[in-house]
Protein backbone atom coordinates (compact mmCIF):
# COMPACT_ATOMS: atom_id res chain seq x y z
CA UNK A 1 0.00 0.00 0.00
CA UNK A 2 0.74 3.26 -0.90
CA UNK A 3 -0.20 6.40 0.23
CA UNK A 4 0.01 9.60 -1.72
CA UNK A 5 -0.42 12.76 0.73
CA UNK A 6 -0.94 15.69 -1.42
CA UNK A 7 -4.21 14.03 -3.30
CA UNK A 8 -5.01 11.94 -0.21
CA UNK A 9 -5.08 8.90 -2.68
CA UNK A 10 -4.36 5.40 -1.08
CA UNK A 11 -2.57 2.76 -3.74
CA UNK A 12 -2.66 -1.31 -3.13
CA UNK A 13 -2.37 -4.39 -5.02
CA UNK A 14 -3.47 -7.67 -4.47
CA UNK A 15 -1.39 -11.18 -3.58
CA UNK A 16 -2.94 -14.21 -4.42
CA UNK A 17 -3.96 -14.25 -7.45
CA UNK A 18 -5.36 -10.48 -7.92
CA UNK A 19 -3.70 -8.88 -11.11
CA UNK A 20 -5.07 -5.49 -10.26
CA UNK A 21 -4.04 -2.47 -8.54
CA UNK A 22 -6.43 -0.16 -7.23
CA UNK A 23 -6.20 4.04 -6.64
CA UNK A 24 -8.54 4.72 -3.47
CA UNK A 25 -9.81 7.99 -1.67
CA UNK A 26 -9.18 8.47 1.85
CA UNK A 27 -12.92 8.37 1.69
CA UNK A 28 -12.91 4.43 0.94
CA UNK A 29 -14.03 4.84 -3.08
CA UNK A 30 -12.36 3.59 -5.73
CA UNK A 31 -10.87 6.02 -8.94
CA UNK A 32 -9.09 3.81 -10.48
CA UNK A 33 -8.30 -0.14 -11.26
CA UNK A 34 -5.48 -0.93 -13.17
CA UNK A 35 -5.08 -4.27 -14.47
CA UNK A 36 -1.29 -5.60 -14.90
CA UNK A 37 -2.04 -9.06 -15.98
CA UNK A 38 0.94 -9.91 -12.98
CA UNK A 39 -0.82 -12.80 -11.15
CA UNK A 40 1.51 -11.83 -7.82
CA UNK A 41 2.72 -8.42 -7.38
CA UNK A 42 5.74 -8.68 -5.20
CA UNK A 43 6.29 -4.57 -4.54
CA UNK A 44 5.91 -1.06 -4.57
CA UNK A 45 7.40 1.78 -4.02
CA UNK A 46 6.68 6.17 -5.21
CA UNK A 47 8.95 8.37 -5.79
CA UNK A 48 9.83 11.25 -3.21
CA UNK A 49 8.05 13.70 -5.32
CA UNK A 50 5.10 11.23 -5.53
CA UNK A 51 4.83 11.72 -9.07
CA UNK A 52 5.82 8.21 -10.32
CA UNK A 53 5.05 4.32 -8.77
CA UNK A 54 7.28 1.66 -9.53
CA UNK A 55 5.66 -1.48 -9.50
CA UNK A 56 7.31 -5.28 -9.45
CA UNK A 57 5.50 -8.99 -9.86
CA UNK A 58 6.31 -12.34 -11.03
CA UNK A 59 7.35 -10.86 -14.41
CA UNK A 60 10.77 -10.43 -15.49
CA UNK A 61 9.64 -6.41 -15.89
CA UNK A 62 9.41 -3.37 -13.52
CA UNK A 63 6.52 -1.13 -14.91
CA UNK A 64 6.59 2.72 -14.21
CA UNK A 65 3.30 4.80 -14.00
CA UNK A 66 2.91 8.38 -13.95
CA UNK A 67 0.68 9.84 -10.75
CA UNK A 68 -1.30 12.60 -13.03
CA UNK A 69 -2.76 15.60 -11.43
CA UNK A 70 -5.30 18.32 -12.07
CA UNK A 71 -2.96 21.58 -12.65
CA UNK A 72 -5.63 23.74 -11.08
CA UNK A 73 -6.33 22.23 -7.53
CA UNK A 74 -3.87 18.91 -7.39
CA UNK A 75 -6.43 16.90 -7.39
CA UNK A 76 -5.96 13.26 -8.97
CA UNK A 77 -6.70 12.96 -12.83
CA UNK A 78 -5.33 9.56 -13.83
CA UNK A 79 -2.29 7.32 -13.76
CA UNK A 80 -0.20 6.35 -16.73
CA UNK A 81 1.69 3.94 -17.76
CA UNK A 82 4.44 5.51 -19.01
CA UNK A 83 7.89 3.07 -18.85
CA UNK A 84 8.51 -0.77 -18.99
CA UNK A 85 11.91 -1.79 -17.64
CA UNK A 86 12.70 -4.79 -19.18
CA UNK A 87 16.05 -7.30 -18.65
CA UNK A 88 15.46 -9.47 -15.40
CA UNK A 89 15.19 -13.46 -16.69
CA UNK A 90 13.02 -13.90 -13.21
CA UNK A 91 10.58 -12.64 -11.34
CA UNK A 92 11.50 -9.02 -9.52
CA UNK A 93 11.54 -9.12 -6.24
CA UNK A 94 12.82 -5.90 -4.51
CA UNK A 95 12.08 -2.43 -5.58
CA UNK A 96 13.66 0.90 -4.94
CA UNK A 97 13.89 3.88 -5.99
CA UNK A 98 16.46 6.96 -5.30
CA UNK A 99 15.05 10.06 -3.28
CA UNK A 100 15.61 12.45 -6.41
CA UNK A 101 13.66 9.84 -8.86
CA UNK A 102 16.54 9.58 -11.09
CA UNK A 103 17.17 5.91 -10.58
CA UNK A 104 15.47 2.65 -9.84
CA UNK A 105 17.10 -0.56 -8.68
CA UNK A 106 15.25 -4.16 -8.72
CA UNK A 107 16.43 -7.28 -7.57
CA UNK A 108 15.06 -10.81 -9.08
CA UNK A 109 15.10 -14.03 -8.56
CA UNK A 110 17.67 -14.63 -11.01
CA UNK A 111 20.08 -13.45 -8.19
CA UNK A 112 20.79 -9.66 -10.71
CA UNK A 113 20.42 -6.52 -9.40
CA UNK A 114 19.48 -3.55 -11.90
CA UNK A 115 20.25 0.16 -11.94
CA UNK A 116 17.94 1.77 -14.25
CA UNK A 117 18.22 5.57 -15.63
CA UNK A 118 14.74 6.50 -15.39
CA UNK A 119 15.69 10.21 -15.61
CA UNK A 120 13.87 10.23 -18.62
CA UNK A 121 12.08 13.28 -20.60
CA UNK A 122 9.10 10.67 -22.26
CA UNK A 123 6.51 14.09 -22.91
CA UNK A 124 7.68 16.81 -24.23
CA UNK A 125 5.51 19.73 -24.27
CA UNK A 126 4.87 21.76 -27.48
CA UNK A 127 4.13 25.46 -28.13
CA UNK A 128 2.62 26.03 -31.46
């Protein structure tokens, strides 16, 4: 479970079985399911800015998602997927992520632990 403070939004996953991940209020409703197709999700973790969630399960890929916010009154607007991190041969295990949200590092059962660049501009903004 994760909580993210500015939006009062509350983030879990399921265990056994449960491929999705849901986006609650801190009123109990739900505003979002997400379905990963992962039939175990092993971890989570946000970034320090709480603007991205790194998410881990049996599959050999860490997926990134983008915490998307009304620019008006920071209220929650939606969640993107925005990066795959592909490369483990095993399921990932451990998740972290660095307190400026430049790097992630996973761990997998194939015993190989992976710092990722995810310092990345993916939306560029254009002025016509």
């Amino acid at each position: 479970m994760v909580y993210l403070e500015p939006v009062k939004l509350i983030v879990t996953y399921g265990k056994a079985k449960d491929t999705m991940f849901k986006v609650w209020t801190n009123k109990g409703e739900i505003v979002k399911k997400i379905n990963t197709n992962a039939i175990t999700h092993f971890g989570m973790q946000l970034t320090h800015n709480r603007k991205m969630l790194i998410l881990g399960n049996w599959a050999p890929d860490v997926s990134i998602y983008e915490v998307e916010l009304n620019s008006k009154n920071d209220t929650y607007k939606s969640f993107k997927d925005v990066m795959c991190l592909s490369g483990h041969k095993k399921s990932v295990r451990v998740l972290g992520i660095s307190h400026e949200a430049k790097r992630a590092v996973s761990y997998s059962e194939d015993k190989c632990l992976k710092v990722w660049n995810i310092n990345v501009r993916y939306k560029e903004r254009e002025i016509t």
